[in-house]
PDB file of N, CA and C in Angstrom:
ATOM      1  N   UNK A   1       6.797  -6.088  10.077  1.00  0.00           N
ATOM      2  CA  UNK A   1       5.765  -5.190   9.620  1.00  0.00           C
ATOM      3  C   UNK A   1       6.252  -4.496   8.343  1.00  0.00           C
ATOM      4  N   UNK A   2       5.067  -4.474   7.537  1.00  0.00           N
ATOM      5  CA  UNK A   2       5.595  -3.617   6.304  1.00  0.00           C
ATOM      6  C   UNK A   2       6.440  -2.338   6.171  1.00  0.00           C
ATOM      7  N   UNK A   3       7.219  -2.091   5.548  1.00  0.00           N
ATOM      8  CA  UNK A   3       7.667  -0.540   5.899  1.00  0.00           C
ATOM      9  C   UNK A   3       7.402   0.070   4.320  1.00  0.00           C
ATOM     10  N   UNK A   4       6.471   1.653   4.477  1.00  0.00           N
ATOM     11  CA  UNK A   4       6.706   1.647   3.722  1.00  0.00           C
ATOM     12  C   UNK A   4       7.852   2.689   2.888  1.00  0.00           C
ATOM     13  N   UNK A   5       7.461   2.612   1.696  1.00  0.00           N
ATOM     14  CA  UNK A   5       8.808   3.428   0.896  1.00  0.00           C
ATOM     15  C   UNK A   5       8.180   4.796   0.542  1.00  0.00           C
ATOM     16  N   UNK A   6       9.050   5.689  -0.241  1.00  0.00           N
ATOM     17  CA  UNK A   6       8.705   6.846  -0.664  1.00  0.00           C
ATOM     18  C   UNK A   6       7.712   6.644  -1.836  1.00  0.00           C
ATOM     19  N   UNK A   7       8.045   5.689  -2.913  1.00  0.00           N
ATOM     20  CA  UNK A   7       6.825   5.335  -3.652  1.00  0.00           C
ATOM     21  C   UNK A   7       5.437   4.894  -2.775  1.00  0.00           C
ATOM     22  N   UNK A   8       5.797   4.324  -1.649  1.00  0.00           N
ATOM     23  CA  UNK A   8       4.282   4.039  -1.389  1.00  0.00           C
ATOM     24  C   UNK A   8       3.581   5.054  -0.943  1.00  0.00           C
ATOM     25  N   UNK A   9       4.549   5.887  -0.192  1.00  0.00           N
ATOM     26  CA  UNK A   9       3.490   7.251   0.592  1.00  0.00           C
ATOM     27  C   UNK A   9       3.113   8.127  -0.717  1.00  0.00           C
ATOM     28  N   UNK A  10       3.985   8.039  -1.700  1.00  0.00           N
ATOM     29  CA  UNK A  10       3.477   8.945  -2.952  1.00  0.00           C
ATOM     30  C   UNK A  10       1.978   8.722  -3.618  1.00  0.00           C
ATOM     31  N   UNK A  11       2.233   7.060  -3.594  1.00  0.00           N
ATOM     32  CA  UNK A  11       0.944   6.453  -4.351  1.00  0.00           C
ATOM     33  C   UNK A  11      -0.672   6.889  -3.487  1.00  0.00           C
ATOM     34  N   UNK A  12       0.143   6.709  -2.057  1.00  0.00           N
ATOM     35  CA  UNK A  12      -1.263   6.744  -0.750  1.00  0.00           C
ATOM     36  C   UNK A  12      -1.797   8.447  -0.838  1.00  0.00           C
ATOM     37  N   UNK A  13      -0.505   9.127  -0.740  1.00  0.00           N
ATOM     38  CA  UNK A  13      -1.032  10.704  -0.607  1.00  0.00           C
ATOM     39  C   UNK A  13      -1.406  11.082  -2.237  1.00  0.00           C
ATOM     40  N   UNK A  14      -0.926  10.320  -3.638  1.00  0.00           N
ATOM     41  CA  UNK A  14      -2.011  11.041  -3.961  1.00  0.00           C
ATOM     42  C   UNK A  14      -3.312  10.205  -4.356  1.00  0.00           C
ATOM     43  N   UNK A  15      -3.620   8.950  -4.036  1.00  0.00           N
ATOM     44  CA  UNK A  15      -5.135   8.076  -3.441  1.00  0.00           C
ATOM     45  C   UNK A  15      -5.683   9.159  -2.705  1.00  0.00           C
ATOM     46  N   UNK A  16      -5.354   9.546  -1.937  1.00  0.00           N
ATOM     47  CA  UNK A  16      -5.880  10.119  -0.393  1.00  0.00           C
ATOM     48  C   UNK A  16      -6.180  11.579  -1.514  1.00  0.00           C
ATOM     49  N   UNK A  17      -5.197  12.532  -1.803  1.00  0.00           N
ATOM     50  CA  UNK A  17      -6.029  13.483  -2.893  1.00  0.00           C
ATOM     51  C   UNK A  17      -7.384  13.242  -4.178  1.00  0.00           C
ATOM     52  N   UNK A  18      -6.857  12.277  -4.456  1.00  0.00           N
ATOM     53  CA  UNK A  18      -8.231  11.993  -5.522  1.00  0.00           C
ATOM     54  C   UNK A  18      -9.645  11.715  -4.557  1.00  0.00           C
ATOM     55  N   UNK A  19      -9.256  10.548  -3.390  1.00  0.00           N
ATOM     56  CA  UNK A  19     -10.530  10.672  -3.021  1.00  0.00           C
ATOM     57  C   UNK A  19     -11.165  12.042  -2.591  1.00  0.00           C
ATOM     58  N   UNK A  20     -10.435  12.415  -1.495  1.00  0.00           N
ATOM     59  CA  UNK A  20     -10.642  13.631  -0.886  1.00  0.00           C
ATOM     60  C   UNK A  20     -11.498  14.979  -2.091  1.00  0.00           C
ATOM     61  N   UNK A  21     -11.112  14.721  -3.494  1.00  0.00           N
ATOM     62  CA  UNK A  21     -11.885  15.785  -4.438  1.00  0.00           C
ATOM     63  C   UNK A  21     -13.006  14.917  -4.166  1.00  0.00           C
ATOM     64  N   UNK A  22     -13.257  13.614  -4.433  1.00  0.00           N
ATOM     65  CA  UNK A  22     -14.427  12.568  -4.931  1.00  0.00           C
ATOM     66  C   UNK A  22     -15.406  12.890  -3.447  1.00  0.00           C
ATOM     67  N   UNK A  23     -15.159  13.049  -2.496  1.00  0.00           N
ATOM     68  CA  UNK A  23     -15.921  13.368  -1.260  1.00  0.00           C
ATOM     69  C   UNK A  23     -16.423  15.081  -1.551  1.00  0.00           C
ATOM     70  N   UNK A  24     -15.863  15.665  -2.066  1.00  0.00           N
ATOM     71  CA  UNK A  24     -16.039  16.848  -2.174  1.00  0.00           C
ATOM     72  C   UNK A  24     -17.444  17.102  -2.803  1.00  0.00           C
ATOM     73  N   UNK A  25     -16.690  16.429  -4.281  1.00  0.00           N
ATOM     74  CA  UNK A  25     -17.576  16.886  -5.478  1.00  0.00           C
ATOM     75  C   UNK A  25     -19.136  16.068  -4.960  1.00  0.00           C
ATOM     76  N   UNK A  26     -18.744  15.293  -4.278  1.00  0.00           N
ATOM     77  CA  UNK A  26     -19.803  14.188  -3.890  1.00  0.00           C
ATOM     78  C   UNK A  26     -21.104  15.331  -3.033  1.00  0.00           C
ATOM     79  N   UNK A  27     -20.413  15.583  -1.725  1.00  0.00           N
ATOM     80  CA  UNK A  27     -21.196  16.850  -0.955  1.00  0.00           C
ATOM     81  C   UNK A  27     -21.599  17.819  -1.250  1.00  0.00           C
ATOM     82  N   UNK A  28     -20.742  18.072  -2.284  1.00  0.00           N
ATOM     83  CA  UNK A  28     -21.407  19.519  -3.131  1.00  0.00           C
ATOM     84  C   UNK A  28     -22.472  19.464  -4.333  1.00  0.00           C
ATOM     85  N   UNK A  29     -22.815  17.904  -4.094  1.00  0.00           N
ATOM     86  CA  UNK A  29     -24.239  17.609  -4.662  1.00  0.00           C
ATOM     87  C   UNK A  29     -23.550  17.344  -6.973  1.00  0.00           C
ATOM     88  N   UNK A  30     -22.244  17.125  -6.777  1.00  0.00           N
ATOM     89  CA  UNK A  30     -21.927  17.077  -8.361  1.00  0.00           C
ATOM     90  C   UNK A  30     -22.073  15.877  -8.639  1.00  0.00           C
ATOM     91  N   UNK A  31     -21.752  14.918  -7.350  1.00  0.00           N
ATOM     92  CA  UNK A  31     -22.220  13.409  -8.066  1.00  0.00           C
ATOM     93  C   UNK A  31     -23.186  12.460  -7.527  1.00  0.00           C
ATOM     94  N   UNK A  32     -23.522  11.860  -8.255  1.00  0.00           N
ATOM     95  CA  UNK A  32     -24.801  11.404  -7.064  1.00  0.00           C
ATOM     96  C   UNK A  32     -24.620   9.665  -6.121  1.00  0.00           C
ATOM     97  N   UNK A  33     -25.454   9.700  -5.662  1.00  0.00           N
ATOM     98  CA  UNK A  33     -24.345   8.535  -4.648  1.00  0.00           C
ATOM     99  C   UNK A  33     -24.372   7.303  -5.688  1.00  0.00           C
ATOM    100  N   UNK A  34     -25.252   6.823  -6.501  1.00  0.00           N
ATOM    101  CA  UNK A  34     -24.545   6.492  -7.595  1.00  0.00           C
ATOM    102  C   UNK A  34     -23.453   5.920  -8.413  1.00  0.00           C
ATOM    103  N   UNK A  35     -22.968   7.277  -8.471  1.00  0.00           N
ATOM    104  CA  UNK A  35     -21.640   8.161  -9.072  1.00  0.00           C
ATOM    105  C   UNK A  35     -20.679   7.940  -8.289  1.00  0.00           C
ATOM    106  N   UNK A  36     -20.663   8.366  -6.839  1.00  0.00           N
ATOM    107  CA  UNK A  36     -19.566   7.943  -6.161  1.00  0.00           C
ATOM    108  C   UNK A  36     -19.582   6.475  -5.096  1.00  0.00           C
ATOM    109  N   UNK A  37     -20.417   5.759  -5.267  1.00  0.00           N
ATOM    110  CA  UNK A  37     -20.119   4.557  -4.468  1.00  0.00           C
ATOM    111  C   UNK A  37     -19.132   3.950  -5.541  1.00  0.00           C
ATOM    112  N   UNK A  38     -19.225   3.369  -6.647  1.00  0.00           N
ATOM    113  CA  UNK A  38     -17.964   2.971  -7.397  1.00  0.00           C
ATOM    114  C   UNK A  38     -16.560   3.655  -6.973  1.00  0.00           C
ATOM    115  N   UNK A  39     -16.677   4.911  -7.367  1.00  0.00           N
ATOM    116  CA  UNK A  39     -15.463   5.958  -6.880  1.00  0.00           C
ATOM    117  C   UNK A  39     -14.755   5.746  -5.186  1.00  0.00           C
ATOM    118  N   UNK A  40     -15.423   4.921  -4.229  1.00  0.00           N
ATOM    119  CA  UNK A  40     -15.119   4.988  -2.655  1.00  0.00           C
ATOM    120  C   UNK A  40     -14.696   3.264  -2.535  1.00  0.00           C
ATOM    121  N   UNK A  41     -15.164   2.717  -3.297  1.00  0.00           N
ATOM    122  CA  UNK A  41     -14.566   1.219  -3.227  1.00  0.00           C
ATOM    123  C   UNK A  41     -13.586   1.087  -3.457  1.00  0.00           C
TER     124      UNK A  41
END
């Protein structure tokens, strides 16, 4: 099984931050679904 490294959890946690704004800004009506279906793929 893969293991991963400190680069990978770096890369995932900050993926996992960018989306996490992109869900945000998304609910709070800033982008429109649109806007964020590209952004969630």
């Amino acid at each position: 099984m893969y293991q991963y490294d400190d680069y990978d959890r770096a890369l995932v946690t900050e993926r996992v931050a960018q989306f996490r704004d992109q869900v945000e800004r998304y609910q709070a009506g800033q982008l429109s679904e649109d806007e964020f279906l590209p952004l969630r793929l």
